[in-house]
Protein backbone atom coordinates (compact mmCIF):
# COMPACT_ATOMS: atom_id res chain seq x y z
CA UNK A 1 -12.48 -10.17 2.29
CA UNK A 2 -11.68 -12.56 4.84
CA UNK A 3 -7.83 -12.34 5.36
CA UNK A 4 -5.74 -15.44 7.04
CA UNK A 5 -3.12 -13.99 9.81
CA UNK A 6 -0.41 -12.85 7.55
CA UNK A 7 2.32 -13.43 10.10
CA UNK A 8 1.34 -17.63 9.93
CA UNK A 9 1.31 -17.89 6.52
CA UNK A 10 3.10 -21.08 5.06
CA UNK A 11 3.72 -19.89 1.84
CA UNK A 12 3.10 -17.74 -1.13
CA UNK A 13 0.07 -19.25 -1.97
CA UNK A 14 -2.31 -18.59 1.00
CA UNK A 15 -1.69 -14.68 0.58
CA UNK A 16 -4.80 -13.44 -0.96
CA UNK A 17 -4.71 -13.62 -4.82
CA UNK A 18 -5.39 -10.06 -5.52
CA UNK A 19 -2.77 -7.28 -3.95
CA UNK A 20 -5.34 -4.45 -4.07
CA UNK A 21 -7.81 -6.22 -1.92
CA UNK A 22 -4.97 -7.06 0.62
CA UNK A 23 -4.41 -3.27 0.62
CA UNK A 24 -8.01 -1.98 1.01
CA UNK A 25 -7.86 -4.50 4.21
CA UNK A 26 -5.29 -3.46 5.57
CA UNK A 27 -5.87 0.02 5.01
CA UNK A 28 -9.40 -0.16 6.52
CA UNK A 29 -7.46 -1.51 9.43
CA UNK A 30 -5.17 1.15 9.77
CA UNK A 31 -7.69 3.46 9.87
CA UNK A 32 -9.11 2.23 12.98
CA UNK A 33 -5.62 2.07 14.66
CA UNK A 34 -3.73 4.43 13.54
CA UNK A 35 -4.08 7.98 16.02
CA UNK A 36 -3.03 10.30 12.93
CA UNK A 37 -3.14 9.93 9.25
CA UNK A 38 -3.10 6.45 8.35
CA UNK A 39 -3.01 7.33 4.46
CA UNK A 40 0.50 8.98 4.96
CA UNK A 41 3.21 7.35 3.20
CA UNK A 42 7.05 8.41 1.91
CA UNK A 43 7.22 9.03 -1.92
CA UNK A 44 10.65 8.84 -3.76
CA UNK A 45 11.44 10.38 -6.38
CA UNK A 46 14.69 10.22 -8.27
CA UNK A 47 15.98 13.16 -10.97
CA UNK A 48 17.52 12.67 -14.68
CA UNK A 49 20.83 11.96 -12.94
CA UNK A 50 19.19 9.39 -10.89
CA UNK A 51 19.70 11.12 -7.55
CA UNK A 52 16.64 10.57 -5.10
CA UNK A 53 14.44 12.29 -3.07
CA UNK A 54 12.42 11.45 -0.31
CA UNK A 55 9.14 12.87 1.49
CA UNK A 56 5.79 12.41 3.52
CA UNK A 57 2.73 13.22 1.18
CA UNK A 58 -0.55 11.84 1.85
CA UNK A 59 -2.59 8.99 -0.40
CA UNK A 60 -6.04 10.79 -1.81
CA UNK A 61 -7.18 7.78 -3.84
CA UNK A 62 -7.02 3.94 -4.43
CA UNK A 63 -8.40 2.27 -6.76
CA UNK A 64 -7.09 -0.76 -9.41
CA UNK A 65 -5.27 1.59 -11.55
CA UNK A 66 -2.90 2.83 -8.56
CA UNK A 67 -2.23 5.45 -5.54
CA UNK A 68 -3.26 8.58 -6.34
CA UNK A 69 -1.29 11.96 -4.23
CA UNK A 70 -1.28 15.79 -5.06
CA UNK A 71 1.33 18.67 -5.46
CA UNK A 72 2.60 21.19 -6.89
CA UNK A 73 3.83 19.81 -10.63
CA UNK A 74 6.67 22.58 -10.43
CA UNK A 75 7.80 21.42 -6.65
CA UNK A 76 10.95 19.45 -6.55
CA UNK A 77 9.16 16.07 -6.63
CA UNK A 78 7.22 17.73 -9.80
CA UNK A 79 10.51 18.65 -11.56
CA UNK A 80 11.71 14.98 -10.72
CA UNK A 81 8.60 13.39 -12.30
CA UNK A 82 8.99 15.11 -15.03
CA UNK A 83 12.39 14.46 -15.75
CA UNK A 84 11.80 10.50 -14.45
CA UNK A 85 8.27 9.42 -14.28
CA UNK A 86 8.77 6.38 -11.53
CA UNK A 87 8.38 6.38 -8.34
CA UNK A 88 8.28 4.45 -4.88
CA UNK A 89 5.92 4.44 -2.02
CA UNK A 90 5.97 2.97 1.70
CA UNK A 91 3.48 2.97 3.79
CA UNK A 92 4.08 1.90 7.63
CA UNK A 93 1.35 1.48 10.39
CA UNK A 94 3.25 1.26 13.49
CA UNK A 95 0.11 0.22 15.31
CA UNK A 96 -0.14 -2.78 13.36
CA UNK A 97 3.20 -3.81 12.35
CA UNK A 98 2.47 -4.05 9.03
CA UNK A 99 4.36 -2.24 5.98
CA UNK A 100 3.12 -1.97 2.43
CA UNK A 101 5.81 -0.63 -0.58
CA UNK A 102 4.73 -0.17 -4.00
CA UNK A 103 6.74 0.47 -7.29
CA UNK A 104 6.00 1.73 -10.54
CA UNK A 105 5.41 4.37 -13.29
CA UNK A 106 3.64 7.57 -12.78
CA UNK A 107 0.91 9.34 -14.80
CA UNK A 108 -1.13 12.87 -14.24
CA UNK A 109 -4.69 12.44 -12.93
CA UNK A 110 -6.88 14.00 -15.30
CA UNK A 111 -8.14 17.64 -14.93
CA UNK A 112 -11.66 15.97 -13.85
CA UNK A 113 -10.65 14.30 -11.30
CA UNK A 114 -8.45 16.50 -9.63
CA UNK A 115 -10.64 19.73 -10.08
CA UNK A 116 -12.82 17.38 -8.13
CA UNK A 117 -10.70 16.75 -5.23
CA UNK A 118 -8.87 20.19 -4.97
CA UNK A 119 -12.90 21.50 -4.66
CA UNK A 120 -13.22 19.30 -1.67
CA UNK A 121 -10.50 21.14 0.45
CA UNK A 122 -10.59 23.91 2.52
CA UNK A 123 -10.82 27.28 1.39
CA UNK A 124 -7.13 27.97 3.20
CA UNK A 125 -5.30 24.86 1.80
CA UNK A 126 -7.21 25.72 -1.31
CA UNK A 127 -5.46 29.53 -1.28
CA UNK A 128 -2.07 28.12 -0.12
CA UNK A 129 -2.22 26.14 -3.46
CA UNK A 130 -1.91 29.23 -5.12
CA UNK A 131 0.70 30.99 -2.47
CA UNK A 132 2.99 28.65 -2.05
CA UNK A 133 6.09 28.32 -5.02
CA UNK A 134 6.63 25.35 -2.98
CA UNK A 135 10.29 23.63 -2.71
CA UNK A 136 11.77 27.21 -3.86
CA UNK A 137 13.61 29.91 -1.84
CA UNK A 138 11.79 32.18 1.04
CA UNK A 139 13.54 35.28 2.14
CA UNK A 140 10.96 35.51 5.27
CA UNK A 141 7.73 33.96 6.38
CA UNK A 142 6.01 37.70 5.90
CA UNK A 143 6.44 37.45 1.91
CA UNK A 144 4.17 33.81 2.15
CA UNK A 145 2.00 35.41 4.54
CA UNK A 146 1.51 38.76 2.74
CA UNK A 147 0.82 36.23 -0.61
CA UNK A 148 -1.69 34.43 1.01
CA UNK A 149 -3.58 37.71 2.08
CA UNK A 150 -3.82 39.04 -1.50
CA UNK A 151 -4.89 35.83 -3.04
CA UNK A 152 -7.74 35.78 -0.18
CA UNK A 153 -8.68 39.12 -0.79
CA UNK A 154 -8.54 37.91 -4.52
CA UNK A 155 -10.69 35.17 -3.93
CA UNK A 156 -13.38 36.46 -1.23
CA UNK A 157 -15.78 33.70 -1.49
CA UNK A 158 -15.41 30.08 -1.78
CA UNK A 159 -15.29 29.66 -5.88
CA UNK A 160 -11.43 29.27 -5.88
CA UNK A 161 -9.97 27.62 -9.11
CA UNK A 162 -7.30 25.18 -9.06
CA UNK A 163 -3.89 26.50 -10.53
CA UNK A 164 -2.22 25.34 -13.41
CA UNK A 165 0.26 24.15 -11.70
CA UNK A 166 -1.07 22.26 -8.84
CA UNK A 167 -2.52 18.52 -9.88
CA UNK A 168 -2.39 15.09 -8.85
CA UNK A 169 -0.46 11.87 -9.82
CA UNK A 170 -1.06 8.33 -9.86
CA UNK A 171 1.23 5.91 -9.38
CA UNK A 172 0.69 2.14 -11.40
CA UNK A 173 2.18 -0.38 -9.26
CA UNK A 174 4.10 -2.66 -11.00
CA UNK A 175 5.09 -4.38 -7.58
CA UNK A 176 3.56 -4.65 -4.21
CA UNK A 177 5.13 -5.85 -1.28
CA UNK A 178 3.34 -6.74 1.79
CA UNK A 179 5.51 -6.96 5.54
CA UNK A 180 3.84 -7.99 8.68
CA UNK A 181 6.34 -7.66 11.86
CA UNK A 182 6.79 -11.21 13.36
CA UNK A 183 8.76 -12.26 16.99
CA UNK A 184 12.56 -12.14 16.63
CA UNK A 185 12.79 -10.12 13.42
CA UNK A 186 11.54 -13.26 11.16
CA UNK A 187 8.82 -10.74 9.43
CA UNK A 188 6.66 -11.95 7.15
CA UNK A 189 7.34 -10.73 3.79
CA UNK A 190 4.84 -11.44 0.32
CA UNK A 191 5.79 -9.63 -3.20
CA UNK A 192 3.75 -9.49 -5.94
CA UNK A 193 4.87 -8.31 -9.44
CA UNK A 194 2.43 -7.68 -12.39
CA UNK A 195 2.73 -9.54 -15.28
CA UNK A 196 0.42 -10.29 -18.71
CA UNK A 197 -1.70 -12.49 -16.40
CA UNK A 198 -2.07 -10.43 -14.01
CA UNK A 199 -0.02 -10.65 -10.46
CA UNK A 200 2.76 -13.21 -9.42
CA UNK A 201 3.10 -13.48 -5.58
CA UNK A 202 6.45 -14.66 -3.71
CA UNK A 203 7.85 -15.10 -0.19
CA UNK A 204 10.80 -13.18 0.90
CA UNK A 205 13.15 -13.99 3.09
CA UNK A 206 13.05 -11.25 6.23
């Protein structure tokens, strides 16, 4: 898809129709500039109180039913999806000036699909899956260190199964917003929000 410069746009109307499309462009982009991780992007997550929470993870799959990420379901960001299943996402490519936020609900990715993807790691991130009671208390390094030793002795070869508590989410956008830095702070800023049609598209005011 042929995208117009998105810091000259006029209006609402001569952003690209379709969101996702924008973001597989620009994220194809990104991946040519950016030096490290290009699919890294905060996630927040907010409790039953409503208090939020904020954190690098890393984007594992896009496609048109959302942005797919990975953790452990009984981390802190786990216990706050369960309690409040909505989240946020930013994603910022310095080397392009260009931001992209997404809102919405969250869902589980189905066992398929994420037996799939935890199979394509390495056999150490794979085992650290397993060692890690990740965003609890550690007395000392030694106790995660001695953990991941006995799972690896455990495990000796590669056929590693995912644990039961480790899986993947996907968040639905509900709203997209698109921000390309411009001269003198006057970004360029184009929201779209789902609706029964499909997506409404706005200018924003930097």
């Amino acid at each position: 898809m042929k995208v117009p410069p998105f810091n000259n746009l006029e209006n609402a109307d001569a952003a690209p129709a379709d969101p996702l499309a924008l973001f597989y462009d620009w994220f194809a982009q990104a991946e040519r500039s950016e030096p490290v991780d290009p699919n890294a992007m905060s996630l927040a997550t907010a409790d039953a109180t409503g208090r939020p929470s904020l954190r690098m993870v890393l984007l594992k799959g896009m496609d048109e039913r959302g942005f797919v990420f990975y953790t452990n379901r009984e981390s802190r960001k786990g216990m706050d999806l369960a309690a409040n299943p909505n989240a946020a996402i930013c994603f910022y490519w310095k080397s392009l000036g260009r931001q992209v936020r997404a809102e919405g609900p969250v869902e589980f990715v189905d066992n398929e699909e994420a037996d799939a993807y935890y199979a394509s790691r390495g056999r150490g991130s794979r085992i650290g899956a397993w060692a890690s009671s990740q965003s609890r208390p550690l007395d000392k390094r030694s106790n995660l260190v001695e953990k991941v030793a006995a799972i690896g002795k455990k495990y000796p070869g590669n056929d590693i199964p995912r644990p039961p508590h480790w899986g993947g989410y996907r968040l639905k956008p509900e709203r997209i917003e698109f921000w390309h830095e411009g001269k003198d702070r006057l970004h360029t800023r184009v929201v779209y929000t789902r609706n029964d049609t499909g997506w409404k598209r706005e200018m924003l005011y930097p």
